[in-house]
Structures are given as structure tokens and as C-alpha cells.
Protein backbone atom coordinates (compact mmCIF):
# COMPACT_ATOMS: atom_id res chain seq x y z
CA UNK A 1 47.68 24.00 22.88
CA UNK A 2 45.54 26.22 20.75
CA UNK A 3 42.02 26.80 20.86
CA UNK A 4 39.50 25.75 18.25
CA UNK A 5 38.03 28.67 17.19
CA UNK A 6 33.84 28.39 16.64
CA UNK A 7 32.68 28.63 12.61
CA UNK A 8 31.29 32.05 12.54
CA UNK A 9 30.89 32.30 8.97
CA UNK A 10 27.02 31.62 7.22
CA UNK A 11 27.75 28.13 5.02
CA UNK A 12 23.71 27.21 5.39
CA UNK A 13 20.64 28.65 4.04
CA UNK A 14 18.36 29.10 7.09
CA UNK A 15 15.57 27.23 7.85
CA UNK A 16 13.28 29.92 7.33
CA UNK A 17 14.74 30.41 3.83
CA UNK A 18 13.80 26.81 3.06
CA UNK A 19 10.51 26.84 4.33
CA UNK A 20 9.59 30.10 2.54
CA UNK A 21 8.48 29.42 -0.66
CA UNK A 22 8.20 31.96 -3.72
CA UNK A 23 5.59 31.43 -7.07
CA UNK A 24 9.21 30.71 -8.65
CA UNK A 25 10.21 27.95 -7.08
CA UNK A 26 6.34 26.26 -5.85
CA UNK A 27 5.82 22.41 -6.79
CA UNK A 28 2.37 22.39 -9.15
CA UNK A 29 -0.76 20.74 -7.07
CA UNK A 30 -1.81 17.64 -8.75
CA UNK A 31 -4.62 16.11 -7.85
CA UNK A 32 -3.93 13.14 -5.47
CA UNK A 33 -5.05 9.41 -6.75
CA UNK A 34 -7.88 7.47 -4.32
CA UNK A 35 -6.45 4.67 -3.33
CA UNK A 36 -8.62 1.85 -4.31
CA UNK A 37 -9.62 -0.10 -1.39
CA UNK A 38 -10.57 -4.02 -0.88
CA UNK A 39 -13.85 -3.54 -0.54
CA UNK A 40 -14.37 -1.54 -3.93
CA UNK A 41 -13.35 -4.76 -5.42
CA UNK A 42 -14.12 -7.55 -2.96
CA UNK A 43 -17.58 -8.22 -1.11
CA UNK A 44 -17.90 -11.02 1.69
CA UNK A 45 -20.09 -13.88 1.11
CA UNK A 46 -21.29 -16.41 2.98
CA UNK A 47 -21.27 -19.58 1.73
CA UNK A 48 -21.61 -23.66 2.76
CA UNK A 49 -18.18 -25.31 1.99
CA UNK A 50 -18.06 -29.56 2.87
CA UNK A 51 -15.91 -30.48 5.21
CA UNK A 52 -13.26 -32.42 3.58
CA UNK A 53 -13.21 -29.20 0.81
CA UNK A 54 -12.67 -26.45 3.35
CA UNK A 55 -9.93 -28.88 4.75
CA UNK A 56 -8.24 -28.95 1.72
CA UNK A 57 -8.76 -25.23 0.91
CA UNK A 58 -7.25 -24.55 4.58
CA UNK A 59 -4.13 -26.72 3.82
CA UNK A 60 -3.30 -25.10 0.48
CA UNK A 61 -3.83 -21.89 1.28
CA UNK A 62 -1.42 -22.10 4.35
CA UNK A 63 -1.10 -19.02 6.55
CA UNK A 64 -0.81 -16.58 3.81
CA UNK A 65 -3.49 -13.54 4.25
CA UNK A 66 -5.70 -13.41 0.90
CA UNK A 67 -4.70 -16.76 -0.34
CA UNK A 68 -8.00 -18.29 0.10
CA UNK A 69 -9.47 -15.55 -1.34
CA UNK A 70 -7.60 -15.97 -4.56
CA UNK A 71 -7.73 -19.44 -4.41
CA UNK A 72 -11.67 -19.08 -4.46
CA UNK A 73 -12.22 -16.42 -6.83
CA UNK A 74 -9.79 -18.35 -9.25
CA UNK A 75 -12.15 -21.27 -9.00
CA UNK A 76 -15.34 -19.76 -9.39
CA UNK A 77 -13.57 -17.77 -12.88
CA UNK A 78 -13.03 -20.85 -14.19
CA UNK A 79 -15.58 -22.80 -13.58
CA UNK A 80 -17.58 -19.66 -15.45
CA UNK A 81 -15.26 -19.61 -17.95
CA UNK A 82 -15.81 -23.42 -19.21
CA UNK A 83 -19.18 -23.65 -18.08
């Protein structure tokens, strides 16, 4: 049997050779985007819905997060739009 002799030779930068990093080789700085966030576009409102509506509004929008928001808001745009 022989012995498996260990890998002595360098084939790897080292870690400190990646880290380090020269005016060459330096990603530019952008500026980083704001994410825009719900409430920049959305505000809660309060509102009186009739029963039987906010039944119906419940069982189309199923369990869907948002989806009676859109269904809402796409109401209320048309009923600006033809009125």
C-alpha cells in the first residue's frame, strides 16, 4: 500500500487576496434604488360596505392577500372613469 501524499503545492488565491481589493479591480458605487413601499401608494380607509356586498367581495376575493384591495380600487377607477 502506498501513502497518499498531502497537495503541498498553492492551486488557490488566498482569501486575503480576494478580499483585498485594489482601485484596479473596485466595482463603481451606484446609488442604491428606494424601494417603493405600500404605503407610498396605498392609504387605509374606512368605509361602510352592505352586508350582502362585503359577502360577495369576501367570496371573490378568496384567500389571496391584496385581492380585495384590487378588486376595490378597480371598482372605484371605473366607476370614475364612466361617471
Amino acid at each position: 500500500m502506498s501513502k497518499i501524499k498531502p497537495n503541498t503545492q498553492k492551486t488557490n488565491p488566498s482569501v486575503h487576496d480576494e478580499i483585498i481589493q485594489t482601485e484596479e479591480n473596485k466595482q463603481p458605487n451606484f446609488p442604491k434604488t428606494k424601494k417603493v413601499k405600500w404605503e407610498d401608494n396605498y392609504t387605509r380607509a374606512t368605509v361602510y360596505i352592505q352586508n350582502d356586498t362585503l359577502a360577495e367581495l369576501n367570496h371573490r376575493a378568496g384567500t389571496e392577500k391584496g385581492e380585495k384591495t384590487r378588486i376595490v380600487n378597480e371598482a372605484l377607477q371605473d366607476f370614475f372613469k364612466n361617471n
